[in-house]
Protein backbone atom coordinates (compact mmCIF):
# COMPACT_ATOMS: atom_id res chain seq x y z
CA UNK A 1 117.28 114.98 51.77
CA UNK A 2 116.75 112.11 54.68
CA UNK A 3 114.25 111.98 57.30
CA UNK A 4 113.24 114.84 59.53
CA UNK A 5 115.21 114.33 62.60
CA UNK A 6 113.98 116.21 66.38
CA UNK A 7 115.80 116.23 69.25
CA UNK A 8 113.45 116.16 72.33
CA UNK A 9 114.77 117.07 75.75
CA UNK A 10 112.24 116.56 78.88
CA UNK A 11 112.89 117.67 82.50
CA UNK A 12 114.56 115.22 84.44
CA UNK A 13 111.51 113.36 86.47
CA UNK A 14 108.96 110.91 85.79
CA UNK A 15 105.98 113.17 85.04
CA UNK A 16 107.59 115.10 82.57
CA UNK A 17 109.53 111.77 80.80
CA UNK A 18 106.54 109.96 79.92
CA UNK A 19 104.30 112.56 78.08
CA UNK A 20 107.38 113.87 75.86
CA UNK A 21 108.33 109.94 75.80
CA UNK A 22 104.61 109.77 74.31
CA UNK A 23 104.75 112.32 71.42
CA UNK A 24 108.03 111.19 70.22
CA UNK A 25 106.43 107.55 69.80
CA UNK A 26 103.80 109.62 68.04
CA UNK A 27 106.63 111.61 65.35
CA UNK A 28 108.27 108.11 65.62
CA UNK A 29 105.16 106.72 64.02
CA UNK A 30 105.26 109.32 61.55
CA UNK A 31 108.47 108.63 60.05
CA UNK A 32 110.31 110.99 62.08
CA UNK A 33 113.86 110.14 63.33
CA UNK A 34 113.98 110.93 67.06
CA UNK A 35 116.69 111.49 69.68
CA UNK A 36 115.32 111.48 73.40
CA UNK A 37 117.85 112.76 75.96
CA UNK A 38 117.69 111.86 79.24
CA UNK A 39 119.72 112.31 82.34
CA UNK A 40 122.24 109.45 82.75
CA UNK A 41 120.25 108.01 85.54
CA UNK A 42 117.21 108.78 84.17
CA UNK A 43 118.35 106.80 81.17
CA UNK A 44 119.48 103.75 82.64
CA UNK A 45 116.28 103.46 84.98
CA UNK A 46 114.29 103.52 81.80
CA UNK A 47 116.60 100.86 80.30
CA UNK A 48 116.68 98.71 83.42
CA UNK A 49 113.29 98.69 83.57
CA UNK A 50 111.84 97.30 79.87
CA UNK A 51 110.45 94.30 80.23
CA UNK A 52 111.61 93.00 76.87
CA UNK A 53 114.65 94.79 76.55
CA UNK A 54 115.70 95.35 72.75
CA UNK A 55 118.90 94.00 70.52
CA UNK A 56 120.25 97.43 71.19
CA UNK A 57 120.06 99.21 74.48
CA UNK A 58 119.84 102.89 72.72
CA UNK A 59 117.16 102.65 69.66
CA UNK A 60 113.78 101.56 71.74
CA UNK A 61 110.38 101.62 69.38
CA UNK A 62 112.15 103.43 66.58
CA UNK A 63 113.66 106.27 68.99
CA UNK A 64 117.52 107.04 70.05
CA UNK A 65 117.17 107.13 73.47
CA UNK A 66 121.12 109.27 74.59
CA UNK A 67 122.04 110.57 78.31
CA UNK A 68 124.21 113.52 79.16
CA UNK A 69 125.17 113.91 83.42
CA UNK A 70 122.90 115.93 85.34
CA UNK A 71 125.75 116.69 88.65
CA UNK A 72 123.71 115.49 91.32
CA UNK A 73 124.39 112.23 93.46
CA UNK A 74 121.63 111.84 96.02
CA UNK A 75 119.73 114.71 96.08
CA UNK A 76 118.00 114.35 92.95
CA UNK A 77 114.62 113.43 94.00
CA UNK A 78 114.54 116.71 95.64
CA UNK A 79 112.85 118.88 93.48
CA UNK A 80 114.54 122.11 94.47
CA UNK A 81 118.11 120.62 94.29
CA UNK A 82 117.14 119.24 90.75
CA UNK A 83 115.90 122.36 89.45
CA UNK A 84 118.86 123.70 90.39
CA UNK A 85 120.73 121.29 88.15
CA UNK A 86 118.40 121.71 85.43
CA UNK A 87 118.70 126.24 85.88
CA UNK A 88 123.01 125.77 86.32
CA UNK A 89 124.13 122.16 84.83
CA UNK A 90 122.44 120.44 81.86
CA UNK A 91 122.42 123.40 79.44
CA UNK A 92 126.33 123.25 79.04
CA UNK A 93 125.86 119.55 78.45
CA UNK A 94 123.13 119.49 75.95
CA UNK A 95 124.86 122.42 73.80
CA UNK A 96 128.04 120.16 74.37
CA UNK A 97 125.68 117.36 72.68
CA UNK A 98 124.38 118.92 69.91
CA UNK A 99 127.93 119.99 69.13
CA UNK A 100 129.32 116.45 68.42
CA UNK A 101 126.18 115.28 66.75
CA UNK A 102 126.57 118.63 64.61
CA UNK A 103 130.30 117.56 63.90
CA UNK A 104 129.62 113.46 63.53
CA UNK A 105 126.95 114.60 60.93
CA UNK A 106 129.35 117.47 58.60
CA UNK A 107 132.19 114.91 58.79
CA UNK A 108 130.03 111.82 57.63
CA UNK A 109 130.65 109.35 60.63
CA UNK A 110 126.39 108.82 60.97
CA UNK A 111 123.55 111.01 61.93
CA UNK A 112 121.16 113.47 60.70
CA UNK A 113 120.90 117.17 60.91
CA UNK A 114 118.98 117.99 63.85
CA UNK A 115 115.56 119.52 62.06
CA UNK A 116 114.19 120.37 65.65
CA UNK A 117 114.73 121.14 69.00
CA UNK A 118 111.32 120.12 70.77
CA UNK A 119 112.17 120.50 74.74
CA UNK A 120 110.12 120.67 77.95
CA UNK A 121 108.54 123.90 78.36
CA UNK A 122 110.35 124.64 81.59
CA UNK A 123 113.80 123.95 79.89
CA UNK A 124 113.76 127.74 78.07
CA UNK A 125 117.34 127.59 78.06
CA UNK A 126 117.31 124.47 75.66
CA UNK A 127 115.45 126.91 73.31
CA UNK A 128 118.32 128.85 73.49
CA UNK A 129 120.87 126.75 72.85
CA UNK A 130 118.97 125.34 69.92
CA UNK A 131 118.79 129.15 68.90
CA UNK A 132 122.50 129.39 68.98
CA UNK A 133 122.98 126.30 66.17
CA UNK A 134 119.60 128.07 63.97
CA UNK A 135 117.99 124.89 64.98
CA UNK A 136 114.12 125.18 64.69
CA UNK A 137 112.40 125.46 68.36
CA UNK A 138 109.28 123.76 69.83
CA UNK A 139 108.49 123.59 73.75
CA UNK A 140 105.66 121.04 75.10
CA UNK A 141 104.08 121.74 78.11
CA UNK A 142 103.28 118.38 79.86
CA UNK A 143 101.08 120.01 82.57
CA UNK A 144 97.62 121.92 82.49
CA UNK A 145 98.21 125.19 80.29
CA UNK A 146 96.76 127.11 83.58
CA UNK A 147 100.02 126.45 85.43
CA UNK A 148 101.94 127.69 82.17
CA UNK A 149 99.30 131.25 82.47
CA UNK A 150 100.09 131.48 85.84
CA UNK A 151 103.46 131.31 85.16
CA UNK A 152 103.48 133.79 82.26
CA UNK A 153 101.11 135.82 84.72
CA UNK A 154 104.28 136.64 87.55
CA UNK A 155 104.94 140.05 86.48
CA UNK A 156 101.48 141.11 86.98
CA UNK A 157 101.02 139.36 90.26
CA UNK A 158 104.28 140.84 91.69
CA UNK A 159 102.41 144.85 90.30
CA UNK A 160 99.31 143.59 91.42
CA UNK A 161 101.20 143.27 95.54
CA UNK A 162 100.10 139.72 95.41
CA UNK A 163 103.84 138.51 95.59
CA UNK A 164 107.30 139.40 96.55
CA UNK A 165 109.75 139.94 93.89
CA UNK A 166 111.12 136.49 94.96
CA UNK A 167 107.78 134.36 94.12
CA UNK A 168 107.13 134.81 98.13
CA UNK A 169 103.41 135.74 98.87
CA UNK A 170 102.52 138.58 100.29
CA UNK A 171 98.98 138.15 100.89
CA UNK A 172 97.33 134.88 101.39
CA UNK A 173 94.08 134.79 99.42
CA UNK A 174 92.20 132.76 96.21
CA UNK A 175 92.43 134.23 92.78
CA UNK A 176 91.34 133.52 89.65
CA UNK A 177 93.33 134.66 86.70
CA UNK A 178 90.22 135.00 83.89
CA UNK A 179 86.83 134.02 84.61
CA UNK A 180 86.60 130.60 83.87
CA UNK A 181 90.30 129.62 85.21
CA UNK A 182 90.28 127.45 88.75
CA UNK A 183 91.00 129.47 91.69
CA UNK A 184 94.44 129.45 92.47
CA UNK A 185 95.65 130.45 96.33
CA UNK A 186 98.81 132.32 96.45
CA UNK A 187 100.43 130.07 98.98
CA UNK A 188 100.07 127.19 97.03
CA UNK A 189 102.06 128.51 93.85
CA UNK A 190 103.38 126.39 91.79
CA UNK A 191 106.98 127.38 93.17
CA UNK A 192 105.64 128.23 96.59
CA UNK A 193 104.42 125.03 97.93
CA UNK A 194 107.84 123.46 98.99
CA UNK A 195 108.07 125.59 101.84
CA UNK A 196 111.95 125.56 101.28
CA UNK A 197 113.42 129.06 100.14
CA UNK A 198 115.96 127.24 97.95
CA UNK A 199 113.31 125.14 96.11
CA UNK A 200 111.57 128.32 96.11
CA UNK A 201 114.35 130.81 94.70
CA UNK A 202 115.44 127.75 91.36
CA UNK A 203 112.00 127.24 90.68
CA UNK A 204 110.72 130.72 90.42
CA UNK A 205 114.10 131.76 88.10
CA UNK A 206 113.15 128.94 86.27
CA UNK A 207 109.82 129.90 85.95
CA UNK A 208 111.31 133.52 85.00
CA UNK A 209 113.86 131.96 82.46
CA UNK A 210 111.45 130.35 80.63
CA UNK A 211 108.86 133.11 79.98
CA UNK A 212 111.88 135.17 78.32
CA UNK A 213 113.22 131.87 76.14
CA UNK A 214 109.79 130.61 75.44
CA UNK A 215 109.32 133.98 73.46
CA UNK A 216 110.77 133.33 70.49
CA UNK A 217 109.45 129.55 70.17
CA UNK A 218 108.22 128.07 66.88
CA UNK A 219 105.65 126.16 69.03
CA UNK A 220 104.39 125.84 72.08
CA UNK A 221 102.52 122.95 72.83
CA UNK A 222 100.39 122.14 75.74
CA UNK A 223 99.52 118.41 76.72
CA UNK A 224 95.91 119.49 77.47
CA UNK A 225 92.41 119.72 75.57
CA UNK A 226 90.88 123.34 74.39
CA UNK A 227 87.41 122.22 76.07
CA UNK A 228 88.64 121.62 79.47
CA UNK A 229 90.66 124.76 79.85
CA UNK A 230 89.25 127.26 77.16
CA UNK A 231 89.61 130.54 79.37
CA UNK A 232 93.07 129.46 80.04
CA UNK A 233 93.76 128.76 76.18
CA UNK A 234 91.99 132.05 75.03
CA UNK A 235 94.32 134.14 77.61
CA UNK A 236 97.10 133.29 75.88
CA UNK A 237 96.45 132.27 72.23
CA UNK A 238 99.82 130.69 71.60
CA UNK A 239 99.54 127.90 72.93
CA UNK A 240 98.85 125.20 71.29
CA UNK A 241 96.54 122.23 72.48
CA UNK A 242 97.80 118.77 71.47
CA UNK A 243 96.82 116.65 74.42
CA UNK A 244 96.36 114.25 75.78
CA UNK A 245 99.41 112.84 73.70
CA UNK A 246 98.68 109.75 75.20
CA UNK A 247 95.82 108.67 73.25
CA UNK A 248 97.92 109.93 69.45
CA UNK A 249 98.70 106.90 68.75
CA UNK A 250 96.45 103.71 70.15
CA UNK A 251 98.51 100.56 68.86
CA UNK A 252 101.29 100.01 71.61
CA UNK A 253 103.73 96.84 71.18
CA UNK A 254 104.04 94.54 73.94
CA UNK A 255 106.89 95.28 75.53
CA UNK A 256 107.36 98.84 74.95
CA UNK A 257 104.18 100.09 76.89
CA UNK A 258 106.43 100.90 79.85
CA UNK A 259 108.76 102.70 77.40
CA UNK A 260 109.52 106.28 79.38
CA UNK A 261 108.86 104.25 82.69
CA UNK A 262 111.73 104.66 85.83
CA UNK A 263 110.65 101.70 87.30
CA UNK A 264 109.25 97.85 85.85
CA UNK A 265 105.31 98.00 85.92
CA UNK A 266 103.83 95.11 87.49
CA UNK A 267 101.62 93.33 85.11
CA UNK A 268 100.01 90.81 87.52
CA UNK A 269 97.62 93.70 88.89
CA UNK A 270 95.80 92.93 85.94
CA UNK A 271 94.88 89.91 85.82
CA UNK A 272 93.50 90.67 90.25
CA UNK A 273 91.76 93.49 88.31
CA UNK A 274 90.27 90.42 86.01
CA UNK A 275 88.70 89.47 88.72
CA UNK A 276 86.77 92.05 90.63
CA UNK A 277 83.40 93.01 90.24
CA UNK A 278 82.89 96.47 87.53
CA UNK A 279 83.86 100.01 89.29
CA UNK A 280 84.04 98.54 92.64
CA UNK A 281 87.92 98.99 93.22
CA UNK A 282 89.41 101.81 95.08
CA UNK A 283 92.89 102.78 92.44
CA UNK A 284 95.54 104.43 94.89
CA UNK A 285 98.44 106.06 93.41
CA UNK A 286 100.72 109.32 93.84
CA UNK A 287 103.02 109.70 91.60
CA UNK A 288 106.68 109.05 91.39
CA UNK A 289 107.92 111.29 95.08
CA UNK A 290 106.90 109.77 98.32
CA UNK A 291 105.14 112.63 100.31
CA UNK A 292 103.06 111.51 102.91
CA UNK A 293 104.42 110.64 106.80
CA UNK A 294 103.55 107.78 108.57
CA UNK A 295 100.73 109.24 110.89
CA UNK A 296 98.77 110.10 107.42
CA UNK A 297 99.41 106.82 105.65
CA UNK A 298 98.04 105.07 108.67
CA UNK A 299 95.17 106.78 108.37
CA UNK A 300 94.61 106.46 104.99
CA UNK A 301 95.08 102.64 105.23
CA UNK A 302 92.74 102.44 108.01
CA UNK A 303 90.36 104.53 105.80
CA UNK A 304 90.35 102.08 102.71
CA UNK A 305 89.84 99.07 105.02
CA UNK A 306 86.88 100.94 106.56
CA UNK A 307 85.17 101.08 103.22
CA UNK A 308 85.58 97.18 102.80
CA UNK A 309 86.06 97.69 98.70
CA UNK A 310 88.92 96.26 96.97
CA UNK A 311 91.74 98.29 96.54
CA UNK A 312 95.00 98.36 94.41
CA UNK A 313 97.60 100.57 95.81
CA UNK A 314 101.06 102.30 94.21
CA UNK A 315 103.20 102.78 96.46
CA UNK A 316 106.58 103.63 93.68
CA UNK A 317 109.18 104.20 95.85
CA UNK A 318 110.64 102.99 99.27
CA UNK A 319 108.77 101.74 101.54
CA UNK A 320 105.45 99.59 101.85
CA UNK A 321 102.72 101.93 102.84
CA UNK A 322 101.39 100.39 106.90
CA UNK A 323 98.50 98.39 105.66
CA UNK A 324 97.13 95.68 108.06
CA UNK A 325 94.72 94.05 106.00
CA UNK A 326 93.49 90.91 106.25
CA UNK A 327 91.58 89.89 103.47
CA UNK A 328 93.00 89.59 100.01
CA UNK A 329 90.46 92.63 98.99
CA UNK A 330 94.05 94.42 98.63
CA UNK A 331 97.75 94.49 96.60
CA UNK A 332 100.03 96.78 97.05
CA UNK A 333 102.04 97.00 93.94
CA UNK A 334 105.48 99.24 93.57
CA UNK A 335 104.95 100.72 90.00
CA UNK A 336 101.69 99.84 87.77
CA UNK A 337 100.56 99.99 84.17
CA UNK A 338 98.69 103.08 84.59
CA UNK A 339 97.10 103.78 81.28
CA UNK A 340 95.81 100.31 81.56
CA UNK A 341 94.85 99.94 84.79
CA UNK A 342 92.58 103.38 84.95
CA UNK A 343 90.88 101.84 81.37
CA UNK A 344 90.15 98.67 83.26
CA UNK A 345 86.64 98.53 83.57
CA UNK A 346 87.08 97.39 87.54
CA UNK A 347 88.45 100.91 88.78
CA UNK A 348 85.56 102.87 90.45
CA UNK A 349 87.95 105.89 91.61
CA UNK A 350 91.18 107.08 91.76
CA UNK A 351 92.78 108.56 94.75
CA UNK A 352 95.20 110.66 93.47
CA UNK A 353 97.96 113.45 94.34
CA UNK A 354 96.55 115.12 90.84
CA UNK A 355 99.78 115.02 88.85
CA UNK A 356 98.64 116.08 85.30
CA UNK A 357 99.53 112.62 83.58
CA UNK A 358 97.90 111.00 86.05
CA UNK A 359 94.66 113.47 85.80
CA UNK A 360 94.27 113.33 81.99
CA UNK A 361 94.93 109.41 82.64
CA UNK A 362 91.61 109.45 84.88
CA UNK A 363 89.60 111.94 82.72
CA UNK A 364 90.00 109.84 79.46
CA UNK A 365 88.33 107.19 81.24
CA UNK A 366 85.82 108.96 82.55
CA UNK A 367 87.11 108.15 86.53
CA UNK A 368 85.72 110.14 89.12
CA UNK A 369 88.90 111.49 91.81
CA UNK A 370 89.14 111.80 95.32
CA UNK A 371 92.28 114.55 95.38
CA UNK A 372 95.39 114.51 97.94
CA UNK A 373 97.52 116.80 95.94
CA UNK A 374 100.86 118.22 97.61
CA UNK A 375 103.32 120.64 95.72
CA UNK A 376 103.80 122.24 92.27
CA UNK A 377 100.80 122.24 90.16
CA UNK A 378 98.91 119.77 91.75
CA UNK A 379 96.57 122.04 93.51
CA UNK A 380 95.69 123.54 89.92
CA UNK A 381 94.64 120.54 89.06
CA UNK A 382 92.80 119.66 91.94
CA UNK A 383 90.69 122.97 91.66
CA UNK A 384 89.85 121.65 87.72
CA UNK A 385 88.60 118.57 89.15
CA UNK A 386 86.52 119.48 92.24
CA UNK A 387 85.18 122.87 91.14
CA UNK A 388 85.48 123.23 87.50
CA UNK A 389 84.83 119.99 85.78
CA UNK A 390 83.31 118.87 89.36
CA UNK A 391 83.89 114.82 88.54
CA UNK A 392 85.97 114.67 92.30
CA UNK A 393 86.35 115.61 95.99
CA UNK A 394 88.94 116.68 97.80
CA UNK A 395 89.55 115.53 101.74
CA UNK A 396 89.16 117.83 105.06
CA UNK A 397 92.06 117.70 107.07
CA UNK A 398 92.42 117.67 111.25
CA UNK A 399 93.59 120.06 113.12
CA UNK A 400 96.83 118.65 112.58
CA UNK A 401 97.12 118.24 108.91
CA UNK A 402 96.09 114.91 108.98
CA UNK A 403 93.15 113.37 106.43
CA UNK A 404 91.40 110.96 109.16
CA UNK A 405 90.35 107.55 108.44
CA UNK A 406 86.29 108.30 108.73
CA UNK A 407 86.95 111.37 106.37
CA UNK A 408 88.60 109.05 103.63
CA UNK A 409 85.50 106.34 104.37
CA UNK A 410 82.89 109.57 104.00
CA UNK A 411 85.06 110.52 100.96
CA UNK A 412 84.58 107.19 99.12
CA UNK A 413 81.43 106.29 99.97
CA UNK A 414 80.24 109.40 98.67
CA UNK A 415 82.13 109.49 95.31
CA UNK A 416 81.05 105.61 94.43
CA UNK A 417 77.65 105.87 95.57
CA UNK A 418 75.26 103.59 92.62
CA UNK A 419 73.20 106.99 91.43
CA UNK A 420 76.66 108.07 90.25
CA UNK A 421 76.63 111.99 89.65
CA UNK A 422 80.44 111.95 89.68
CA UNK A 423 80.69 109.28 87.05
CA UNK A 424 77.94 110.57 84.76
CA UNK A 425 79.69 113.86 84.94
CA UNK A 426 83.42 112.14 84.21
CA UNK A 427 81.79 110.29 81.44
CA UNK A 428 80.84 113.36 79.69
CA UNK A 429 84.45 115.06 80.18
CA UNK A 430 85.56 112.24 78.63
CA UNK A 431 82.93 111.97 75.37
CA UNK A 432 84.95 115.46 74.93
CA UNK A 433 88.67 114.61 75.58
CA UNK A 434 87.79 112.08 72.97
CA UNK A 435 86.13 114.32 70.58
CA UNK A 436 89.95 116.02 70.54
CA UNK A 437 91.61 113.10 69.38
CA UNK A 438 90.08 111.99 66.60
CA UNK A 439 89.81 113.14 63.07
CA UNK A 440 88.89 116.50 62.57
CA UNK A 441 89.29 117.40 66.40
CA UNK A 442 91.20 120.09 67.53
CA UNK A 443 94.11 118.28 69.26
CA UNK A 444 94.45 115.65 66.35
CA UNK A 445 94.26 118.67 63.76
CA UNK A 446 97.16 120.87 65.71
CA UNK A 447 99.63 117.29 65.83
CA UNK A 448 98.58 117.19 62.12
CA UNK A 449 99.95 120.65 61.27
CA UNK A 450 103.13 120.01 63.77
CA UNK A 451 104.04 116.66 61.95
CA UNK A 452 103.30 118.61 58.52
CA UNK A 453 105.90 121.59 59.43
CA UNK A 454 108.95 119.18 60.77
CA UNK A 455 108.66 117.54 57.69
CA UNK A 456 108.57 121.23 55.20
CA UNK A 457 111.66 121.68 55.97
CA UNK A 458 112.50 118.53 54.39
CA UNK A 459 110.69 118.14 51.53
């Protein structure tokens, strides 16, 4: 027989893309045959923005990249209205998919039998479908495996009166699912946070979905190290830690770093970082949704000049955030190389929304965080950071929401101060993220066994 072949299916945004973008370079590298399926415009932002485009558009670093239509127009980078999609839209496409690769493969026109369905965790239904065709099933969790125990944890937080049956919370209060586990406040729920009932009703039958089709999984993989969240790993013993995914394989061709990327990285920051003085610059970024208003990102501006330390900010979409600076001590960049900008020996902090990529980005170089998170699992991640693994801070807001400018000075100051107890502590969190991920550690041992079972079937 040929080559294993997996189909992997992310969520449609950026967060999700790049990690499952990561471990199919890793099966790639293993002489799997991989087909990544995107949303159409997810796909042709990621083709749009290679900087070395290949000979052909649709086979990038060994993998197939293929689109199916997700329904939306505008309202895509609204995370209700796309989990909507997601819940009512793409699973008629991607059954429709495997269908005609099914068909082009019995009738000889190209193609391989589909050895593996590997899809985001909070796509259950693509476990399903893959069920249908008695295609083997893996799901990958790209965030923290706490937000995937919460998650599994609903039906005993709805008997426990903690929330409605609706994912609305009845009580406001912080709780801690095992000893161990951050604290988690029940108005800041994963699917709670968007203070939109919509958002609120598709993400928490999404949520519900998934714990039903994630049942009868082969795998379920978790982007995240056994160290850093043991009491969430041992409270529920399937999952499997494999992360961070990013690190699997360390040899990355020029040109297809940004591979999984919506929007072209700019390189240039780089060579500025070249040329500032070791952990003395300020590393600004928040993800791929803009979130803050205008009032806070003045602030926050204001803030960074205060601390007169060079600072490199991301602002990815729209517009420029308000900064009046005068020296060149700052660049505002739309989209950077983040991997290699948080390794860059320059970066002193990271002032982050806590996105998981971005938080295993800082831990695996031992980066101490000042935290600004705002929806979804962000505030699970923020509680790892500042109370559990205590390498960051978070900010105090005003009376009206707003994170002042002498807070974000007091904030910094604090966190790069030359005695250094947040960097001593991120260096050790990262001596063990690294432990994981190389021979003989438990993240580099479960890929092994993954890798090792795609091909069985083969062999």
């Amino acid at each position: 027989m040929g080559r294993p072949h997996v189909m992997v299916i992310p969520y449609p945004a950026q967060g999700h893309v790049l990690p499952l973008m990561s471990f199919s370079r890793y099966l790639a590298s293993q002489g799997i045959q991989v087909t990544f399926v995107n949303t159409e415009f997810n796909h042709n932002r990621i083709i749009t923005s290679l900087s070395k485009p290949s000979q052909d558009d649709h086979v990038v670093d060994g993998i197939k990249l293929v689109s199916i239509p997700d329904g939306l127009d505008e309202e895509r980078n609204v995370p209700g209205k796309l989990s909507g999609s997601v819940l009512h839209f793409l699973p008629t496409k991607v059954e429709e998919l495997i269908k005609t690769m099914i068909s082009e493969t019995s009738s000889g026109c190209g193609g391989a039998v589909i050895s593996c369905v590997v899809a985001d965790q909070s796509l259950g239904w693509a476990m399903e479908v893959a069920a249908k065709f008695g295609i083997r099933r893996a799901a990958f969790c790209p965030a923290a495996a706490a937000s995937m125990v919460l998650g599994f944890s609903i039906q005993k937080l709805v008997d426990d009166g903690l929330i409605d049956y609706d994912g609305t919370p009845k009580v406001n209060k912080a709780i801690q699912l095992s000893p161990g586990m951050p604290e988690m406040e029940t108005d800041k729920f994963v699917w709670v946070c968007l203070k939109n009932k919509d958002s609120q009703r598709n993400i928490f039958n999404l949520m519900l979905q998934n714990n039903k089709s994630i049942e009868s999984v082969d795998w379920l993989l978790c982007n995240s190290v056994f160290e850093l969240e043991t009491a969430a790993f041992e409270m529920s013993p399937k999952i499997v830690p494999i992360g961070p995914i990013g690190l699997a394989h360390h040899s990355l061709e020029e040109g297809a770093k940004s591979l999984g990327s919506f929007l072209p990285e700019d390189r240039d920051c780089l060579d500025w970082l070249d040329q500032q003085i070791p952990g003395s610059v300020i590393y600004v970024a928040f993800g791929s949704f803009e979130f803050m208003g205008k009032a806070q990102l003045d602030e926050l501006a204001a803030g960074l000049e205060l601390t007169k330390r060079p600072v490199l900010w991301v602002t990815s979409y729209g517009h420029q955030p308000p900064i009046r600076f005068e020296s060149d001590q700052v660049i505002v960049v739309r989209w950077a190389p983040q991997r290699e900008v948080l390794s860059h020996r320059a970066i002193g902090c990271f002032v982050s929304h806590c996105g998981w990529n971005s938080t295993l980005e800082g831990v695996q170089n031992g980066i101490p965080f000042l935290c600004i998170p705002y929806f979804a699992d962000q505030f699970i991640n923020k509680a790892y950071i500042c109370d559990v693994w205590k390498i960051g801070l978070g900010f105090e807001q005003d009376e009206g929401g707003v994170i002042s400018r002498l807070e974000v000075k007091t904030k910094i100051d604090e966190i790069m101060r030359d005695n250094g107890e947040f960097k001593k502590r991120a260096i050790k969190i990262r001596e063990i993220v690294m432990k994981n991920v190389v021979k003989d550690g438990i993240s580099y041992e479960n890929l092994n066994k993954f890798v090792n079972w795609i091909k069985s079937e083969v062999n």
